[in-house]
N, C-alpha and C. Protein backbone atom coordinates (compact mmCIF):
# COMPACT_ATOMS: atom_id res chain seq x y z
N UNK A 1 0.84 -1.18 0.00
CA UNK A 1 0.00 0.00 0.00
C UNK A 1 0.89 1.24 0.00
N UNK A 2 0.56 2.12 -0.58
CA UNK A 2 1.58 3.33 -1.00
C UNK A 2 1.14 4.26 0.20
N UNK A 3 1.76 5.16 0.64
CA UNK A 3 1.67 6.32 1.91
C UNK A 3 1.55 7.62 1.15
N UNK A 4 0.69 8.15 1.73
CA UNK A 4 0.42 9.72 1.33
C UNK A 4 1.65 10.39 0.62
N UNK A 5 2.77 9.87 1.72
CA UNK A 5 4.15 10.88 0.76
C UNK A 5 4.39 10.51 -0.82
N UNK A 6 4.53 8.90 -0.85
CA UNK A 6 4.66 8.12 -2.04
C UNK A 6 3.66 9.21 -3.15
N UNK A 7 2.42 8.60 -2.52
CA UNK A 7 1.37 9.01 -3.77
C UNK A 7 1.51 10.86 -4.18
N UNK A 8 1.94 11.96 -2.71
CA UNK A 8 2.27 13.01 -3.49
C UNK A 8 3.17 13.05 -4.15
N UNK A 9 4.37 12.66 -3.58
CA UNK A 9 5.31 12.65 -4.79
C UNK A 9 5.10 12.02 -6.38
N UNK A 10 4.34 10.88 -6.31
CA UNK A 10 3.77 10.28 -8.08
C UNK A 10 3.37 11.55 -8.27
N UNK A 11 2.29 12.14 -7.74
CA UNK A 11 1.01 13.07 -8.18
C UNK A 11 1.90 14.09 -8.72
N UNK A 12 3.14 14.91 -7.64
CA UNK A 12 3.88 16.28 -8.26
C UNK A 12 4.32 15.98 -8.87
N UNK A 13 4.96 14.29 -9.70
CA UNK A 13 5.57 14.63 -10.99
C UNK A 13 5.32 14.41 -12.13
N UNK A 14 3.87 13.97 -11.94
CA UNK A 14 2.69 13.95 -13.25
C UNK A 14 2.64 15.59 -13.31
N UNK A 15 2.86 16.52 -12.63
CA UNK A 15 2.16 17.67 -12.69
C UNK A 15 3.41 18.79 -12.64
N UNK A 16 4.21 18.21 -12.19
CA UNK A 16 6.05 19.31 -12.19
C UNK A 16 5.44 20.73 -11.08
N UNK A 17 4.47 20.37 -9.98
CA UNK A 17 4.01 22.22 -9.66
C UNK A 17 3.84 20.79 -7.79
N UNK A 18 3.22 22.11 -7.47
CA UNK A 18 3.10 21.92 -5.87
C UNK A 18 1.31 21.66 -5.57
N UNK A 19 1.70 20.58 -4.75
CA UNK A 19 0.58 19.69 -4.25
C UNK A 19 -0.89 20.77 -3.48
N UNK A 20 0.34 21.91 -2.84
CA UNK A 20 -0.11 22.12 -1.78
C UNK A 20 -1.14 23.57 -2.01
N UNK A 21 -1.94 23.78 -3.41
CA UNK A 21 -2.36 24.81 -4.04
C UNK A 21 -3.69 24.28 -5.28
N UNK A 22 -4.96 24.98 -4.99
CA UNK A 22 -5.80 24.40 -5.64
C UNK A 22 -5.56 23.86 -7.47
N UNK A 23 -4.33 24.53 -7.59
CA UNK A 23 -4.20 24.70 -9.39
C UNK A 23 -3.09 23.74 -9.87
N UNK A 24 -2.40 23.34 -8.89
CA UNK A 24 -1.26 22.37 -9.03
C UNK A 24 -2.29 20.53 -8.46
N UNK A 25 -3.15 20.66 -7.16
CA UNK A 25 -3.76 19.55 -6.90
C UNK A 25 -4.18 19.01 -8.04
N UNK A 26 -5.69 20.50 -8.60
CA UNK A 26 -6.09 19.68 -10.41
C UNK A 26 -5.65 19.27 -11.14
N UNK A 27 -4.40 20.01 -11.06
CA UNK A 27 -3.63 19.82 -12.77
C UNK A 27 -2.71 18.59 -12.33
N UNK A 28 -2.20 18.29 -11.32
CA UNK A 28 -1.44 17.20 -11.48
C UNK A 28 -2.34 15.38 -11.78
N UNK A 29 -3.57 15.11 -11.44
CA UNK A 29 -4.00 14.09 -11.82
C UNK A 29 -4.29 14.10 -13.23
N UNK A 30 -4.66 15.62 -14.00
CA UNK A 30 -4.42 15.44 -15.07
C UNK A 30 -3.59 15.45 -16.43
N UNK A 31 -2.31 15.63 -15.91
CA UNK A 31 -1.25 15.94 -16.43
C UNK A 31 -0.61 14.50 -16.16
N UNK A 32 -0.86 13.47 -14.76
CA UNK A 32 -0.16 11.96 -14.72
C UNK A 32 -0.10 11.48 -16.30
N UNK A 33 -1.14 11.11 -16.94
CA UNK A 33 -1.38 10.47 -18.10
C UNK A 33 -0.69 10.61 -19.07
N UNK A 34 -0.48 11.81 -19.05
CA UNK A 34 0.50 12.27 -20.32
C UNK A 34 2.35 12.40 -20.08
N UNK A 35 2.14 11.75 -18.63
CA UNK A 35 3.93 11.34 -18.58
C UNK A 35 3.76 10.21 -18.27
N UNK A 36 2.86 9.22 -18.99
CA UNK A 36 3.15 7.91 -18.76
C UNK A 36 2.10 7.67 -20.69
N UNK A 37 2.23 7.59 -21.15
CA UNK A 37 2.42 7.21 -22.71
C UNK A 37 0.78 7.51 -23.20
N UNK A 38 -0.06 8.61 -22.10
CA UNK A 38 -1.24 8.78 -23.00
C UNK A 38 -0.84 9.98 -24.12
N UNK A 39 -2.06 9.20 -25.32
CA UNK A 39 -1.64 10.34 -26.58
C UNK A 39 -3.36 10.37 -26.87
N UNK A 40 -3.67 11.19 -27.54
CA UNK A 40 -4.86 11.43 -28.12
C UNK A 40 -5.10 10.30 -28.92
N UNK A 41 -6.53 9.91 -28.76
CA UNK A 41 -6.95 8.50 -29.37
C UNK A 41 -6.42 7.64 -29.37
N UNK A 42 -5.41 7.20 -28.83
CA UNK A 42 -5.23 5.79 -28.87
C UNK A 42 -5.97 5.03 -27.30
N UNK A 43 -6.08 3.58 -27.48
CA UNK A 43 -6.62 2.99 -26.97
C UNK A 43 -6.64 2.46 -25.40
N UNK A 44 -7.18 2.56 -24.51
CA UNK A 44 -6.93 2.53 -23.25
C UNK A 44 -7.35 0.90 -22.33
N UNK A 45 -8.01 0.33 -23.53
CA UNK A 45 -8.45 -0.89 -23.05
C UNK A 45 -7.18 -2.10 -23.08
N UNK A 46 -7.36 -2.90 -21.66
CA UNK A 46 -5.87 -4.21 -21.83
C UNK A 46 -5.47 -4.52 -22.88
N UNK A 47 -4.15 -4.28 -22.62
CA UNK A 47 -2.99 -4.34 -24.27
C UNK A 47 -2.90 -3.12 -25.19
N UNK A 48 -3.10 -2.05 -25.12
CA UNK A 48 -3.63 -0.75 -25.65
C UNK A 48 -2.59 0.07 -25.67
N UNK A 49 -2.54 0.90 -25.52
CA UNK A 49 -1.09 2.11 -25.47
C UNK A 49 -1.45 2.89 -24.50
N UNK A 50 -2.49 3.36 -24.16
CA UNK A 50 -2.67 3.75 -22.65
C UNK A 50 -3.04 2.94 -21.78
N UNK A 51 -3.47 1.76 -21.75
CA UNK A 51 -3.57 1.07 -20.48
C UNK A 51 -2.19 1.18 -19.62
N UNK A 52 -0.96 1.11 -20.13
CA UNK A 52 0.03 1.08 -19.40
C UNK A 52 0.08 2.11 -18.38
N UNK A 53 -0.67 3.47 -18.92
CA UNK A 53 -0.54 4.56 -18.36
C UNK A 53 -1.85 4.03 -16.62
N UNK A 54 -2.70 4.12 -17.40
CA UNK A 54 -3.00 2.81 -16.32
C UNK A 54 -2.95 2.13 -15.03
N UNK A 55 -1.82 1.29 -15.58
CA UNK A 55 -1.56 0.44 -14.93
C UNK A 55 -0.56 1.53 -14.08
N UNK A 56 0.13 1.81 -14.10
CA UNK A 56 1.29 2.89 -13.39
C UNK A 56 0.44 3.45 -12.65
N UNK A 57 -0.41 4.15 -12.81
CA UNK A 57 -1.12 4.97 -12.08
C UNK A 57 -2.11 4.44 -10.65
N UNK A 58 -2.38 3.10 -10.74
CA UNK A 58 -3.27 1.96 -9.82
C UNK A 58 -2.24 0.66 -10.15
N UNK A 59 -1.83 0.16 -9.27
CA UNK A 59 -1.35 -1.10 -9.30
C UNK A 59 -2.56 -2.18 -9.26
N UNK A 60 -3.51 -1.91 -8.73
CA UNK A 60 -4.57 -3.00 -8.65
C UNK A 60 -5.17 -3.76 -10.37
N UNK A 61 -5.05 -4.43 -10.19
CA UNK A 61 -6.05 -5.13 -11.71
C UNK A 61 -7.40 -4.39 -11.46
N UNK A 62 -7.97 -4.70 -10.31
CA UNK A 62 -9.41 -4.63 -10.87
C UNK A 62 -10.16 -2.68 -10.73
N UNK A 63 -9.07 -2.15 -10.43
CA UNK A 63 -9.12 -0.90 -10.31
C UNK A 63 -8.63 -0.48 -11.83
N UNK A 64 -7.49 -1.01 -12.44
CA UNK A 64 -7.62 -1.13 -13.80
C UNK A 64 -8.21 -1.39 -14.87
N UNK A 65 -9.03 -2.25 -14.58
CA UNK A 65 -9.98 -2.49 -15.92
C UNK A 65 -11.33 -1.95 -15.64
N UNK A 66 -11.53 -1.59 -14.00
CA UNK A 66 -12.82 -0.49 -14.12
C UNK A 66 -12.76 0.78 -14.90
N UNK A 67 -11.74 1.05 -14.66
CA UNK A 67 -11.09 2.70 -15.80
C UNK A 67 -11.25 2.30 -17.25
N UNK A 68 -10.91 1.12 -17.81
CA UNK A 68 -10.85 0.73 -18.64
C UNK A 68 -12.39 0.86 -19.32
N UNK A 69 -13.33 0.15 -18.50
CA UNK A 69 -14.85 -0.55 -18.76
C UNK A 69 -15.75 1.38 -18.53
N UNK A 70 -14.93 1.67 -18.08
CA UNK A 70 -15.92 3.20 -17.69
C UNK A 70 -15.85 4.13 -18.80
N UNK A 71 -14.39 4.05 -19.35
CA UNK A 71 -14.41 5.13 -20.24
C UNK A 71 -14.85 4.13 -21.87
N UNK A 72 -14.62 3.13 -21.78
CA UNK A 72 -15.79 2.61 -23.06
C UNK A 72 -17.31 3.00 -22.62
N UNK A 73 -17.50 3.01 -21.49
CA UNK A 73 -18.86 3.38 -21.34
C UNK A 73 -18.91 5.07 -21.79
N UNK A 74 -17.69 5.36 -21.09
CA UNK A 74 -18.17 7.34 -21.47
C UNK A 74 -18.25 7.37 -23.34
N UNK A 75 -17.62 6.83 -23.79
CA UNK A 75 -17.29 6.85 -25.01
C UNK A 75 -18.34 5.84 -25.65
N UNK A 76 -19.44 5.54 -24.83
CA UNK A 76 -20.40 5.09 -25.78
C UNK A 76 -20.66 3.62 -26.18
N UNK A 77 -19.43 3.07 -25.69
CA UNK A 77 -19.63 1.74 -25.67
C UNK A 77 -19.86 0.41 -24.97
């Protein structure tokens, strides 16, 4: 299980800014993805080019393929 310090430190370097400020908190969960191999449209489902991103981000499987199963759902499928 990872400790608060662990997970801020992942979080500030998805985001390169400080944890401790409403504009660095937002932006760093959404900025993780894109320092771990998300690109526009490509695929996020197991075996994909962003699942890896993913997987880095949750070590759990089944916390992984809910992300997976949700955003086919956002996306309609």
């Amino acid at each position: 299980m990872e400790s608060i310090a662990d997970l801020r430190r992942k979080l500030a370097r998805g985001a390169g800014g400080n944890l401790d400020t409403a504009a660095g908190a937002l932006t760093s969960p959404a900025n993780f993805p894109k320092g771990h191999g998300w690109r526009a449209g490509a695929g996020y489902q197991p075996g994909e080019a962003i699942f890896g991103g993913i997987q880095t981000w949750n070590a759990a499987p089944v916390y992984q393929r809910a992300i997976a199963i949700n955003g086919r759902q956002i996306d309609g499928g």
